[in-house]
Protein backbone atom coordinates (compact mmCIF):
# COMPACT_ATOMS: atom_id res chain seq x y z
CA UNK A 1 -102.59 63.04 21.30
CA UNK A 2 -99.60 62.97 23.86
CA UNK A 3 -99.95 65.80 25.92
CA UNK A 4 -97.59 68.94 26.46
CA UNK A 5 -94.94 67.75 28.85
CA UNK A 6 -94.02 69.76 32.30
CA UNK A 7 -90.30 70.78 31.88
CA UNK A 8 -88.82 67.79 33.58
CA UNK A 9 -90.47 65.29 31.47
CA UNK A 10 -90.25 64.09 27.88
CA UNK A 11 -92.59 62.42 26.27
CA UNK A 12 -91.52 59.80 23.48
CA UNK A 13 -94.12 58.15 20.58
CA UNK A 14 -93.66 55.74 17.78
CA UNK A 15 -95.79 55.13 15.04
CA UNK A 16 -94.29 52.38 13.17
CA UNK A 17 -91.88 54.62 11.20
CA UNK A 18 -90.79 58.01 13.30
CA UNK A 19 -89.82 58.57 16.71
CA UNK A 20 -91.62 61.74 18.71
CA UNK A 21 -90.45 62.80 21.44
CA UNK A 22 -92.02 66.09 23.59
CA UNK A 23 -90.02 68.76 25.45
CA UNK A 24 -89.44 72.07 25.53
CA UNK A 25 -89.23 73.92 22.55
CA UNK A 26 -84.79 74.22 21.94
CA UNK A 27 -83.96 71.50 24.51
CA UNK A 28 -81.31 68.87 23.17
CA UNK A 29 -82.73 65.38 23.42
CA UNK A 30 -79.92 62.86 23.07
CA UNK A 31 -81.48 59.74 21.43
CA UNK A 32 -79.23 56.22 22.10
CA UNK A 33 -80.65 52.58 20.60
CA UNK A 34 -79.88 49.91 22.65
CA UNK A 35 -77.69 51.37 24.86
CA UNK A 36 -75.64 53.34 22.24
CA UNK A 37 -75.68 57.24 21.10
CA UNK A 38 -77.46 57.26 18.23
CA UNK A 39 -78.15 61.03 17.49
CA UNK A 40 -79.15 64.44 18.91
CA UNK A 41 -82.04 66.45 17.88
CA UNK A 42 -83.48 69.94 18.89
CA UNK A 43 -86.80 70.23 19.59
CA UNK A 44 -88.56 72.64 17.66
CA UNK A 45 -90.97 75.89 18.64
CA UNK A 46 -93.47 73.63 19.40
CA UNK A 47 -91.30 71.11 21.89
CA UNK A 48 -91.53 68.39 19.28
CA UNK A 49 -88.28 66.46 17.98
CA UNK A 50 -88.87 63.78 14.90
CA UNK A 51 -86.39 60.94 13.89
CA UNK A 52 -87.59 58.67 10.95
CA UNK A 53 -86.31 55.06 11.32
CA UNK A 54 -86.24 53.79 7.37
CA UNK A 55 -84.83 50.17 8.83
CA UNK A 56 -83.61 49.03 11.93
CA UNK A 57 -79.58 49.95 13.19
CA UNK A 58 -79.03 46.86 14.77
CA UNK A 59 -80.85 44.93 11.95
CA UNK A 60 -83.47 43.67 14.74
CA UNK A 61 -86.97 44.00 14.63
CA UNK A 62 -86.90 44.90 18.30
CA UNK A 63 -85.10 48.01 19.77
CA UNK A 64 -84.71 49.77 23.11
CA UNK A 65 -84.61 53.19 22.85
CA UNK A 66 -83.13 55.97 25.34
CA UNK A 67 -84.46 60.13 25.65
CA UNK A 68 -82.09 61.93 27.37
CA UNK A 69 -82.05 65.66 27.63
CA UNK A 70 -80.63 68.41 30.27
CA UNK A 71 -82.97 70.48 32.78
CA UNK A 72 -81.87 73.25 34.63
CA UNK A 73 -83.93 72.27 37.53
CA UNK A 74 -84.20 68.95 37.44
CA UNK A 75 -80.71 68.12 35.92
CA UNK A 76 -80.45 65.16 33.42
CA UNK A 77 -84.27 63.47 32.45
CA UNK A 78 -84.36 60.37 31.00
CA UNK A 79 -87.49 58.09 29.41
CA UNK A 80 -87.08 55.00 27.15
CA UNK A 81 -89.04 53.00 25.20
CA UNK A 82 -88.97 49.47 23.46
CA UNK A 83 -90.15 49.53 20.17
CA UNK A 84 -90.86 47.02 17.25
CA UNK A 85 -90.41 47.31 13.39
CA UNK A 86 -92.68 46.12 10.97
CA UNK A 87 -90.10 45.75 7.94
CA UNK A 88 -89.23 42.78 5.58
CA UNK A 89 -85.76 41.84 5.96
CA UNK A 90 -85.42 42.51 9.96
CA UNK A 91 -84.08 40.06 12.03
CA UNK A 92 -87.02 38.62 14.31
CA UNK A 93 -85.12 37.75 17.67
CA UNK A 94 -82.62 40.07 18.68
CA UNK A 95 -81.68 40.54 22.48
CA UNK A 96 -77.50 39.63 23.35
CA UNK A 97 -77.02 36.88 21.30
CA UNK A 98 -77.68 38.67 18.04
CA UNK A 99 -76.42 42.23 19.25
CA UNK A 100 -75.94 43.19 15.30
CA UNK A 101 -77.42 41.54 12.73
CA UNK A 102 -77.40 41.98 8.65
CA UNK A 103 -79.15 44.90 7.64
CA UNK A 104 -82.03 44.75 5.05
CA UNK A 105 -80.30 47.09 2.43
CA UNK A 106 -76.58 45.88 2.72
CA UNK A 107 -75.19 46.01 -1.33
CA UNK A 108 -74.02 42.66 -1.92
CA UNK A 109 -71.41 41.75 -4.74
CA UNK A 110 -74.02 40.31 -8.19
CA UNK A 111 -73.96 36.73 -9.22
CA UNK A 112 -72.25 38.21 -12.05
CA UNK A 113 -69.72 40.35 -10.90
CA UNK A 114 -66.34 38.36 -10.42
CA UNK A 115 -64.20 40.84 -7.98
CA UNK A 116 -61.00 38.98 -7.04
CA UNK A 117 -60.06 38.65 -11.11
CA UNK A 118 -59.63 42.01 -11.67
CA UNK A 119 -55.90 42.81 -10.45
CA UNK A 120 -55.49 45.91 -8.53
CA UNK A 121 -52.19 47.96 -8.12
CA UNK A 122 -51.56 49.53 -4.74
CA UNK A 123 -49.72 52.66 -5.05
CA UNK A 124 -48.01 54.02 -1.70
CA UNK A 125 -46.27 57.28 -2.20
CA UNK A 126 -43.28 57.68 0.24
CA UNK A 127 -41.80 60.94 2.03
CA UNK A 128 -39.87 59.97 5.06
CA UNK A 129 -41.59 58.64 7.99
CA UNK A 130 -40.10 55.74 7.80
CA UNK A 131 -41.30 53.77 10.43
CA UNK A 132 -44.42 54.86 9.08
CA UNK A 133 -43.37 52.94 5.89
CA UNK A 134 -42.38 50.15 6.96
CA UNK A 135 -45.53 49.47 9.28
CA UNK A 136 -47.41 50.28 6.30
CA UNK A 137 -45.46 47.78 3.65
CA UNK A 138 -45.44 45.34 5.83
CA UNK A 139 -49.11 45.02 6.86
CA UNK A 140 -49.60 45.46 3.07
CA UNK A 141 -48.10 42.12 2.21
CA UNK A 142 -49.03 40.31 5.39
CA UNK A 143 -53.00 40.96 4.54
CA UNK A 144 -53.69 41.47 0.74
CA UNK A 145 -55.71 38.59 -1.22
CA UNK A 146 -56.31 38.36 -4.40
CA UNK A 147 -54.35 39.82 -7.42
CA UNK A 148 -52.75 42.33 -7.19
CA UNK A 149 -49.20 44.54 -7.33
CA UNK A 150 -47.84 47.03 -4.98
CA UNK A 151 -46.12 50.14 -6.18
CA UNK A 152 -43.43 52.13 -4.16
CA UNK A 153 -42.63 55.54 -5.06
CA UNK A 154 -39.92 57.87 -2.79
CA UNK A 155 -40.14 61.16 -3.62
CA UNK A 156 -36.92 62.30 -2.32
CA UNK A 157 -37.44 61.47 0.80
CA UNK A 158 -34.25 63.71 2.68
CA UNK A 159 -34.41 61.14 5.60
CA UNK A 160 -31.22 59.05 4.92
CA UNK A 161 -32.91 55.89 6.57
CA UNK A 162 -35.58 55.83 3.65
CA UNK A 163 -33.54 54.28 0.82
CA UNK A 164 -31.95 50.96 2.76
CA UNK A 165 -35.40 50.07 4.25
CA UNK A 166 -36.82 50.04 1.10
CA UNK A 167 -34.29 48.12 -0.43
CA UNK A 168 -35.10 45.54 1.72
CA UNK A 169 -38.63 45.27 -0.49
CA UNK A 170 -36.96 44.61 -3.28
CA UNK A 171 -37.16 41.24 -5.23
CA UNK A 172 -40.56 40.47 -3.53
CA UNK A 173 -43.25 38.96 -6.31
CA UNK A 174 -45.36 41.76 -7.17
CA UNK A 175 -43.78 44.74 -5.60
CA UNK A 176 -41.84 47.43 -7.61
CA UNK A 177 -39.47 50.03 -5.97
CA UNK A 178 -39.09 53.34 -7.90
CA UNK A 179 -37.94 56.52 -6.93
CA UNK A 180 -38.28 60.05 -8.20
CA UNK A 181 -34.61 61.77 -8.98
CA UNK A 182 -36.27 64.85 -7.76
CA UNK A 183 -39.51 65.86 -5.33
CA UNK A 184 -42.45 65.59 -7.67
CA UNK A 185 -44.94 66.03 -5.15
CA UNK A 186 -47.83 64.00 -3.73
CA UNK A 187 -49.96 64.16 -6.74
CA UNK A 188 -47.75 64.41 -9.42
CA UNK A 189 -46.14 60.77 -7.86
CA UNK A 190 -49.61 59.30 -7.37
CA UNK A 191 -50.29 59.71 -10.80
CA UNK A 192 -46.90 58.20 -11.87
CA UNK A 193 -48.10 55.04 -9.94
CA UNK A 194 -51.65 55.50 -11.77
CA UNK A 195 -50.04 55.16 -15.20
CA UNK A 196 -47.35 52.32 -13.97
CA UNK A 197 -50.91 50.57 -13.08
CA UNK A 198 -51.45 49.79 -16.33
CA UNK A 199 -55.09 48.46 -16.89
CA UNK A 200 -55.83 47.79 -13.43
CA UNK A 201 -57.93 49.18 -10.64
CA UNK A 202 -55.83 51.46 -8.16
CA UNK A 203 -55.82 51.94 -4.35
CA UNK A 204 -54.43 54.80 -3.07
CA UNK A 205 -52.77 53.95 -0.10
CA UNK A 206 -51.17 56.67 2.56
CA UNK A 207 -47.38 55.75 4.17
CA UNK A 208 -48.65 56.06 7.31
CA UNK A 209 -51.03 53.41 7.25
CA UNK A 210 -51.77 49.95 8.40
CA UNK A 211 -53.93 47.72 7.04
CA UNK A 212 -55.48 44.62 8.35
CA UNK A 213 -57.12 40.82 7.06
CA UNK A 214 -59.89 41.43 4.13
CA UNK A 215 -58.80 45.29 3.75
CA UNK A 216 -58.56 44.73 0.02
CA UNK A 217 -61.33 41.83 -0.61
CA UNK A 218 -63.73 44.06 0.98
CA UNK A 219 -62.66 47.43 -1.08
CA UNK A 220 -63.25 45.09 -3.57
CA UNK A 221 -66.40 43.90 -3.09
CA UNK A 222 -67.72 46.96 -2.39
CA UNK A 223 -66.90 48.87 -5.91
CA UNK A 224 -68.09 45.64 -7.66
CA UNK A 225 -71.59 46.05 -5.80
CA UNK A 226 -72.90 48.15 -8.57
CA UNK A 227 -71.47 49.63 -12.09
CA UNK A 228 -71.73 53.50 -10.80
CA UNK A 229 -69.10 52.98 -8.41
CA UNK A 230 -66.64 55.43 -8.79
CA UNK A 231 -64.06 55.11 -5.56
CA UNK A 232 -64.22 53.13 -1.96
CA UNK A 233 -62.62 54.38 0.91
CA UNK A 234 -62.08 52.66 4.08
CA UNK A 235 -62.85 53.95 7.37
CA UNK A 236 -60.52 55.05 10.04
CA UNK A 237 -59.52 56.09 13.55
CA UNK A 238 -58.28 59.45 12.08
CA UNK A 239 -59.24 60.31 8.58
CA UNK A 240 -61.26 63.02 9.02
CA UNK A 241 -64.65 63.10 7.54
CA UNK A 242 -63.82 59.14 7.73
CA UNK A 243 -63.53 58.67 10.74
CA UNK A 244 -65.62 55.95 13.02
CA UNK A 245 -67.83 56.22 15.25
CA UNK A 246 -66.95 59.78 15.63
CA UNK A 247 -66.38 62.41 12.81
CA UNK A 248 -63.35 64.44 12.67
CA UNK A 249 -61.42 63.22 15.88
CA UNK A 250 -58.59 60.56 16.09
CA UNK A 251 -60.66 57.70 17.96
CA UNK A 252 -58.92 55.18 19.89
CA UNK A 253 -59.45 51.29 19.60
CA UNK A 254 -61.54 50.28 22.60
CA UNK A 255 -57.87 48.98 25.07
CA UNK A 256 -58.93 45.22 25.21
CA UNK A 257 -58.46 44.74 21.71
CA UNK A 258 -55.67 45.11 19.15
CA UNK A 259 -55.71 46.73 15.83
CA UNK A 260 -56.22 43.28 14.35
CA UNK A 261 -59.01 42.31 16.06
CA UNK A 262 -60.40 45.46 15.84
CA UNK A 263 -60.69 45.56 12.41
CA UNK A 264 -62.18 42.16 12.37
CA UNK A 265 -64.99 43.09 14.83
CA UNK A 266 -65.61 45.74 12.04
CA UNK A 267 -65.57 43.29 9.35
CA UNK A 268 -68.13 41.20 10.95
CA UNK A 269 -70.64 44.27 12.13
CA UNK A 270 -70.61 47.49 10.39
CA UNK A 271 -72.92 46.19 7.71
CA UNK A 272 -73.13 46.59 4.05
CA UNK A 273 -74.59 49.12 3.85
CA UNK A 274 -72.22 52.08 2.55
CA UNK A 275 -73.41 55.14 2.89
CA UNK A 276 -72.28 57.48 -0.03
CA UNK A 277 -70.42 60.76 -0.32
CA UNK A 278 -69.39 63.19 -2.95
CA UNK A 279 -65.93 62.63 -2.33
CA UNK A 280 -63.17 59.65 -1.28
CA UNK A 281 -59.98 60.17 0.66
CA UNK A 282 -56.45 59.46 -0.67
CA UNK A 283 -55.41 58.17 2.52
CA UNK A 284 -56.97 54.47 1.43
CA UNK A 285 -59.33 54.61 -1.55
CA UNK A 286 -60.07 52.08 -4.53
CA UNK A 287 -60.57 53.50 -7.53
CA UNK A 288 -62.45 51.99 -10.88
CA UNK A 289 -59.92 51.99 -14.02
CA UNK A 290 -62.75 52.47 -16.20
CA UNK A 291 -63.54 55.96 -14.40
CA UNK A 292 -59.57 56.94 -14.81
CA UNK A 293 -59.63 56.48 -18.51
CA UNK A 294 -62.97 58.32 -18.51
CA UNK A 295 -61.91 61.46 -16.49
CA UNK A 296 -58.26 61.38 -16.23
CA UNK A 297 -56.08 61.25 -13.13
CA UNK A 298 -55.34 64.26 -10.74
CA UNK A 299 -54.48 67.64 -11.39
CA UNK A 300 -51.01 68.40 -10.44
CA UNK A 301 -51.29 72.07 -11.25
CA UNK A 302 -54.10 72.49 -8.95
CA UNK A 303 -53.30 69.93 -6.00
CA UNK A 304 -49.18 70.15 -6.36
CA UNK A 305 -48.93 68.71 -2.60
CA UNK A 306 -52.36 66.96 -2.53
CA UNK A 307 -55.05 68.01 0.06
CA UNK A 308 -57.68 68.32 -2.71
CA UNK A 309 -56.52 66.40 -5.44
CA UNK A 310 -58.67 62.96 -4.89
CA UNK A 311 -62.26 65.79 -3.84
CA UNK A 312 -61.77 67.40 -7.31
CA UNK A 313 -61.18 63.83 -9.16
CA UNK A 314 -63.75 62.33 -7.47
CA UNK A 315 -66.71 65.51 -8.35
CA UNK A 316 -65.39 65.36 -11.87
CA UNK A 317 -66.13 61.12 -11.64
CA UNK A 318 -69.67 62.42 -9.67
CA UNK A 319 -69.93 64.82 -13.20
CA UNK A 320 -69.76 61.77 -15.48
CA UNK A 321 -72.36 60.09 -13.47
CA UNK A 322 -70.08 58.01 -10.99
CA UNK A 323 -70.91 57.54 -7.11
CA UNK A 324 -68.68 57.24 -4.25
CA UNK A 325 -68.66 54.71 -1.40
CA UNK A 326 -67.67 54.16 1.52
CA UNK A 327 -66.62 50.75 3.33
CA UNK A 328 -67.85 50.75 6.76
CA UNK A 329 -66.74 47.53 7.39
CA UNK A 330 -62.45 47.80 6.18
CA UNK A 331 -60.94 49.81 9.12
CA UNK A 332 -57.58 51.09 8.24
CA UNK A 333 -55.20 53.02 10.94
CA UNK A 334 -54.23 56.04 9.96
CA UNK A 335 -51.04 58.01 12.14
CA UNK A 336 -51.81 61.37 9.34
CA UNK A 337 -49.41 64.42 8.91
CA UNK A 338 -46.12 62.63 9.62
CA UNK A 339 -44.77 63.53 6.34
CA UNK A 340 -45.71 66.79 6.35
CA UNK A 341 -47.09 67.81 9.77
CA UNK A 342 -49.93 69.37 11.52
CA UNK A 343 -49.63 72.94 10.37
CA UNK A 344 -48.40 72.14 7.28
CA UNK A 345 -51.18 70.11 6.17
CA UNK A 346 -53.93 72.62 7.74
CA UNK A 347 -52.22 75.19 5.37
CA UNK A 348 -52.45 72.75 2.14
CA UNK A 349 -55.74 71.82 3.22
CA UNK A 350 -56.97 75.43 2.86
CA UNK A 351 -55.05 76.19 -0.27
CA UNK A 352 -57.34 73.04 -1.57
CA UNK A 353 -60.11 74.08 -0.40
CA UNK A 354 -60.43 77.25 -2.10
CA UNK A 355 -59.77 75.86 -5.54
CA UNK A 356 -62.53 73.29 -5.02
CA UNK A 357 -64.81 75.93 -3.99
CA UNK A 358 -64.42 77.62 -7.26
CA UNK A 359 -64.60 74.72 -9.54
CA UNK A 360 -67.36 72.90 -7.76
CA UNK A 361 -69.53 75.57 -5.48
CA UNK A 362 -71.61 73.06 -4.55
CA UNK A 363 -69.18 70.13 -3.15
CA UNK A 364 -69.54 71.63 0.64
CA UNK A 365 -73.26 71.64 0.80
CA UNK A 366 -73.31 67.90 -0.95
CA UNK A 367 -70.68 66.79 1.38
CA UNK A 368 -72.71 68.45 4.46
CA UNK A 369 -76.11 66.72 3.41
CA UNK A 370 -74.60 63.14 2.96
CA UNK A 371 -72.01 63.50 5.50
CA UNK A 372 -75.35 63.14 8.15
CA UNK A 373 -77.70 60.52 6.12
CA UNK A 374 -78.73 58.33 7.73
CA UNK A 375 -76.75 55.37 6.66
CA UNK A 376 -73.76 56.86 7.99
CA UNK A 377 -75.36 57.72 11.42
CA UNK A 378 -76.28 53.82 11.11
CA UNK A 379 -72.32 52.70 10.57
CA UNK A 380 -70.75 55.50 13.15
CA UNK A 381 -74.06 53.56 15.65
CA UNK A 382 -72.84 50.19 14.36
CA UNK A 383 -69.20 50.94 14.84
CA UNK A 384 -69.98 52.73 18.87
CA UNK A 385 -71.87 48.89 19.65
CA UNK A 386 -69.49 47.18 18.18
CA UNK A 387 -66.75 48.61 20.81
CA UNK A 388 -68.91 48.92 23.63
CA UNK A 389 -68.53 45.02 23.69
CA UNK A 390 -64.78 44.89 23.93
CA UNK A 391 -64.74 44.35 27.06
CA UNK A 392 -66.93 40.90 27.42
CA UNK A 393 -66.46 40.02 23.55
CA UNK A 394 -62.71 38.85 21.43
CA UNK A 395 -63.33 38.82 17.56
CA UNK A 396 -62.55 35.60 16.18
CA UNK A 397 -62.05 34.88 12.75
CA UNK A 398 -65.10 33.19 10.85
CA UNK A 399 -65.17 29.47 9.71
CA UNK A 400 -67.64 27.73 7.73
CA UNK A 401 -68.17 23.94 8.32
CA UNK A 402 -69.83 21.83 5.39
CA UNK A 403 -70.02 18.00 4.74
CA UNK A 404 -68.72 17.59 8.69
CA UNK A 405 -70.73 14.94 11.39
CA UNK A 406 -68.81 16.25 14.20
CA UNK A 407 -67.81 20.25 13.35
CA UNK A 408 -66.39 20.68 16.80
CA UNK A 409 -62.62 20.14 16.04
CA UNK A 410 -63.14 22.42 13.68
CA UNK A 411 -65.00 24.79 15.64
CA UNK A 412 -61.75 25.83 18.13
CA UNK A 413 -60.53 29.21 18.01
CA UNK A 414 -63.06 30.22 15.38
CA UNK A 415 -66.25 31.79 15.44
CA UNK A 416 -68.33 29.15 13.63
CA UNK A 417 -70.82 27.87 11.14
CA UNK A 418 -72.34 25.22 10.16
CA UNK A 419 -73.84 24.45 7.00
CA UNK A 420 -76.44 21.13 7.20
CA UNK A 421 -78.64 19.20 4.66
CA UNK A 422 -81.97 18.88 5.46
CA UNK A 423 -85.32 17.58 4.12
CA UNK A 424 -86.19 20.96 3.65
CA UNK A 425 -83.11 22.31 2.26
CA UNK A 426 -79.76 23.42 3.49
CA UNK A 427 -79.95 24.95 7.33
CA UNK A 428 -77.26 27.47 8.24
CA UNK A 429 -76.69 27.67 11.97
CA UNK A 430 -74.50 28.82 14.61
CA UNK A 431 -72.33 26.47 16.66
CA UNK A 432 -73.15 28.37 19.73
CA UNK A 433 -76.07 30.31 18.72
CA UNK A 434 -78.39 27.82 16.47
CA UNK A 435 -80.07 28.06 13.54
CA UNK A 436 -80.24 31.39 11.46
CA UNK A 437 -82.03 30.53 8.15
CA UNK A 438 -83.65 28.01 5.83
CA UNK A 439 -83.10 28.06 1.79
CA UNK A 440 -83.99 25.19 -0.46
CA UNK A 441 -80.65 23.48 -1.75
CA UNK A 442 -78.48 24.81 -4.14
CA UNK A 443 -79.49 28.60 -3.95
CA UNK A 444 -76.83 30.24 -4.92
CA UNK A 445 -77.87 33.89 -4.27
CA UNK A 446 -78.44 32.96 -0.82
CA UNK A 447 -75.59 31.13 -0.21
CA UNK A 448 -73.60 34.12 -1.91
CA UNK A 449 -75.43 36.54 0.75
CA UNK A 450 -74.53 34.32 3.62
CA UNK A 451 -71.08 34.35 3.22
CA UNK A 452 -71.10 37.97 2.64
CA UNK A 453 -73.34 39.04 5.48
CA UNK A 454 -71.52 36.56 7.65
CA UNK A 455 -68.60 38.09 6.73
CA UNK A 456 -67.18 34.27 6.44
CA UNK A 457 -62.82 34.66 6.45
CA UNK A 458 -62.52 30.54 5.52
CA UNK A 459 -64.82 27.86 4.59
CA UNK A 460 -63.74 24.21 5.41
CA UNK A 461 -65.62 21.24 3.19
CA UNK A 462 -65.17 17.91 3.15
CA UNK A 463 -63.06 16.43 0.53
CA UNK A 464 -65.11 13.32 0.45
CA UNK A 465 -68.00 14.68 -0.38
CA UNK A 466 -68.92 14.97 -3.73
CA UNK A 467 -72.12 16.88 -3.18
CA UNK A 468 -73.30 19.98 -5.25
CA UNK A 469 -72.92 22.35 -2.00
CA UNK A 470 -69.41 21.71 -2.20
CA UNK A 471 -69.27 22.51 -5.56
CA UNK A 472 -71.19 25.44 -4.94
CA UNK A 473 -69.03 26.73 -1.93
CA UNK A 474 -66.01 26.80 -3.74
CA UNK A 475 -67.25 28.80 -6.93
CA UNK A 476 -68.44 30.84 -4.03
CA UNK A 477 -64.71 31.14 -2.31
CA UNK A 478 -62.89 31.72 -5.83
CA UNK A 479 -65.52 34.55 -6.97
CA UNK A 480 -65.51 36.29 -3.19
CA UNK A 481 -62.07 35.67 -2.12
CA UNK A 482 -62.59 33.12 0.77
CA UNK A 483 -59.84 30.78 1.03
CA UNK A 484 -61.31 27.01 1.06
CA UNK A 485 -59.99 24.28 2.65
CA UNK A 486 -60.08 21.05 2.01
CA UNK A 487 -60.31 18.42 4.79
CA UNK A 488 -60.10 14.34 5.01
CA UNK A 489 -60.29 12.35 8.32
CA UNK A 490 -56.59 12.65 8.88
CA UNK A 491 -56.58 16.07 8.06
CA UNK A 492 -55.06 18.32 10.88
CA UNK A 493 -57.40 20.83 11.41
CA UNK A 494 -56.06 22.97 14.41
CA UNK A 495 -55.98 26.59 14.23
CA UNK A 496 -52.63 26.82 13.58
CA UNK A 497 -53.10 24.28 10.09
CA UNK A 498 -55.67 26.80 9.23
CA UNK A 499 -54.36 29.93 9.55
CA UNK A 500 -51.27 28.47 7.66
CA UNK A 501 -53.52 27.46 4.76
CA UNK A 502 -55.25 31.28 4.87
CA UNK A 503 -51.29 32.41 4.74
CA UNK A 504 -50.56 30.92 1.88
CA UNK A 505 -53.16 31.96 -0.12
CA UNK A 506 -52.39 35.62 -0.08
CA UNK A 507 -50.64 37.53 -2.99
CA UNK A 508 -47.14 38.34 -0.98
CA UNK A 509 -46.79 36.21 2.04
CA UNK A 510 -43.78 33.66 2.18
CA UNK A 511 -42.55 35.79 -1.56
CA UNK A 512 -39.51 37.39 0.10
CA UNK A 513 -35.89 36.59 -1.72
């Protein structure tokens, strides 16, 4: 039994599945994991504070963790301890080469799910703002794979500038310009884009946002992870109860990296694992067809403006016995309230509010237990790591190497991988790092759940080689939306060449009239 602490001490414990720490009964400990915040806990009236791990943050088997809690004599106490867990699917090494690694209950996309054919129709609802807008469109058609059509309503917008910038959109393959003769209204215009949609899926995406590589493939992925998906919603640096790493503030990128390569560094290490809510968020959420012609689309009676409209849809979708996701690892920017402002949208956001608090009395209380599972203290963890290496660490985009002798010309200005034949089966390793794992040949559920825990952006195969991995790798590409590339010895395979060949292969780039 650890013993009763004196007031400047705290005394931590691990038992293979929960952290105890001592104190005083009501201090705040602050708990980090490897150097991150991880959570704070209050002890209770007998000085004892209890965190149960389920799996590994970082994916490790090893972790550091730090106590920290606040004296009034002694000032700030500290105590660590470096613990191990004991659960299939944790990464054995750890330490600075493998900071983040994949964690054990990441939902990948089925064998028999085929996300990139379903077409999706990205409806962005316009109101002035229109630098907003243009950022928006244009990061739109710069980053979206797979098929897909983007709808643009105005709804009399009064700024005079709105009309010729969107003109310039027009004649672009798979982008539609409409405008309402009169103001409709948020929701009353988002579900005039719903029903131009047709049959397919529909993203809701906000004016005033910017999206970045994979944004789409990875909304994607995510709803096709299991039938019960309802909605995915990115994650943001100011969408409220979206935000990352910290909840209801605007959070800035960490200064040594861009938007861009922020978003990438999220791609590659917030994990799979999305945590779930009883609610999306207009600002950039996916939404199943099959769940629209189940429920409807919003209520414009209720939500004229918004601020409520997608929470009601989405507990009537949670009614018919839908879930709702959300993508840790697609980072969208978010400006919020240029359309309508601050104090504008706080007073729509209350109106909202009390409606959903009559129709579903429960919502808050759902939305307060999930909003603090533990998977989401795991991705706002994730997300705090993930920065905290901006300053030694510049996301690159992934590559996958197969059929190569010599990977290395390959290898430059890429974060590599290398896929080798062996004896024993097909090695994946790391062109800096090593080896990672070991599957007999022509696996294709691992293979599937490399590239997807790899978060692989292009996979490079020699077109030589008439092996079944290649064959493999590029049912693999068309069914996840990773372009492939085909190389010969004369090939040129410079960064530029690639990132030409990843250019071409998305819906709208190079479509322009």
């Amino acid at each position: 039994m650890v013993p009763y602490p004196h007031r400047s001490e705290l005394l931590p414990d691990w038992d293979g599945h929960r952290l105890r720490v001592r104190a005083v009964s009501g201090q705040k400990i602050g708990i980090g994991i490897d150097g991150c915040q991880f959570i704070a806990l209050i002890a209770d009236s007998s000085g004892v504070a209890n965190l149960s791990l389920p799996y590994s943050p970082s994916g490790n088997a090893r972790l550091g963790v730090q106590f920290t809690a606040q004296d009034s004599l002694e000032g700030t106490v500290t105590t660590s301890i470096g613990i191990e867990m004991n659960i299939p699917g944790m990464h054995p090494s750890g330490g600075a080469q493998h900071p983040l690694c994949a964690l054990p209950n990441g939902q990948l996309v089925p064998l028999d799910a085929r996300p990139m054919q379903r077409e999706v129709a990205i409806v962005v609802p316009v109101y002035n703002a229109p630098e907003d807008v243009e950022r928006c469109l244009d990061s739109v058609l710069g980053q979206t794979t797979g098929p897909s059509r983007l709808i643009v309503i105005d709804d009399a917008s009064t700024d005079a500038r709105i009309a010729p910038l969107l003109d310039r959109y027009r004649g672009i393959n798979g982008v539609e310009i409409l405008a309402n003769s009169t103001n409709l209204g948020f929701t009353a215009t988002v579900n005039r884009g719903i029903a131009l949609a047709g049959d397919a899926d529909v993203v809701l995406l906000n004016a005033d946002t910017q999206v970045a590589a994979n944004w789409l493939t990875g909304l994607r992925r995510a709803l096709q992870s299991a039938d019960d998906v309802a909605t995915v919603t990115a994650v943001s640096d100011n969408a409220g109860a979206f935000s990352v790493p910290e909840l209801e503030q605007e959070n800035p990128f960490p200064i040594e990296w861009t938007f861009d390569q922020t978003a990438l560094a999220l791609w590659q290490g917030a994990g799979l694992a999305y945590p779930h809510l009883p609610t999306g968020n207009g600002f950039c959420m996916l939404i199943r067809r099959e769940v629209i012609d189940s429920i409807g689309a919003f209520d414009v009676e209720a939500f004229p403006q918004g601020y409520g409209e997608e929470n009601d849809f989405c507990q009537r979708a949670s009614a018919a016995g839908f879930r709702h996701l959300i993508a840790g690892n697609v980072l969208v920017r978010h400006a919020r309230s240029r359309s309508f402002g601050h104090e504008r949208r706080a007073a729509l956001g209350q109106a909202g509010m009390r409606v959903l608090r009559e129709r579903w009395p429960r919502y808050e209380a759902d939305v307060g237990a999930s909003l603090f599972s533990f998977e989401r203290r795991v991705l706002d963890w994730r997300v705090r790591k993930i920065y905290s290496l901006a300053p030694a660490h510049i996301p690159k985009s992934r590559l996958l190497c197969s059929g190569f002798d010599d990977h290395l010309a390959l290898a430059s200005g890429y974060d590599t991988f290398v896929l080798k034949p062996s004896d024993a089966g097909l090695e994946l390793s790391h062109a800096d790092n090593g080896p990672f794992e070991m599957i007999p040949l022509l696996d294709p559920t691992t293979m599937s759940r490399w590239l997807q825990q790899h978060a692989i952006d292009l996979i490079a195969i020699h077109s030589g080689s008439s092996d079944p991995v290649a064959a493999m790798l590029e049912s693999e590409s068309r069914r996840l939306g990773i372009p492939i590339f085909s190389c010969t010895a004369t090939t040129d395979v410079s960064p530029e060449a690639l990132a030409v060949h990843i250019e071409r292969q998305r819906s709208f780039a190079g479509s322009r009239q």
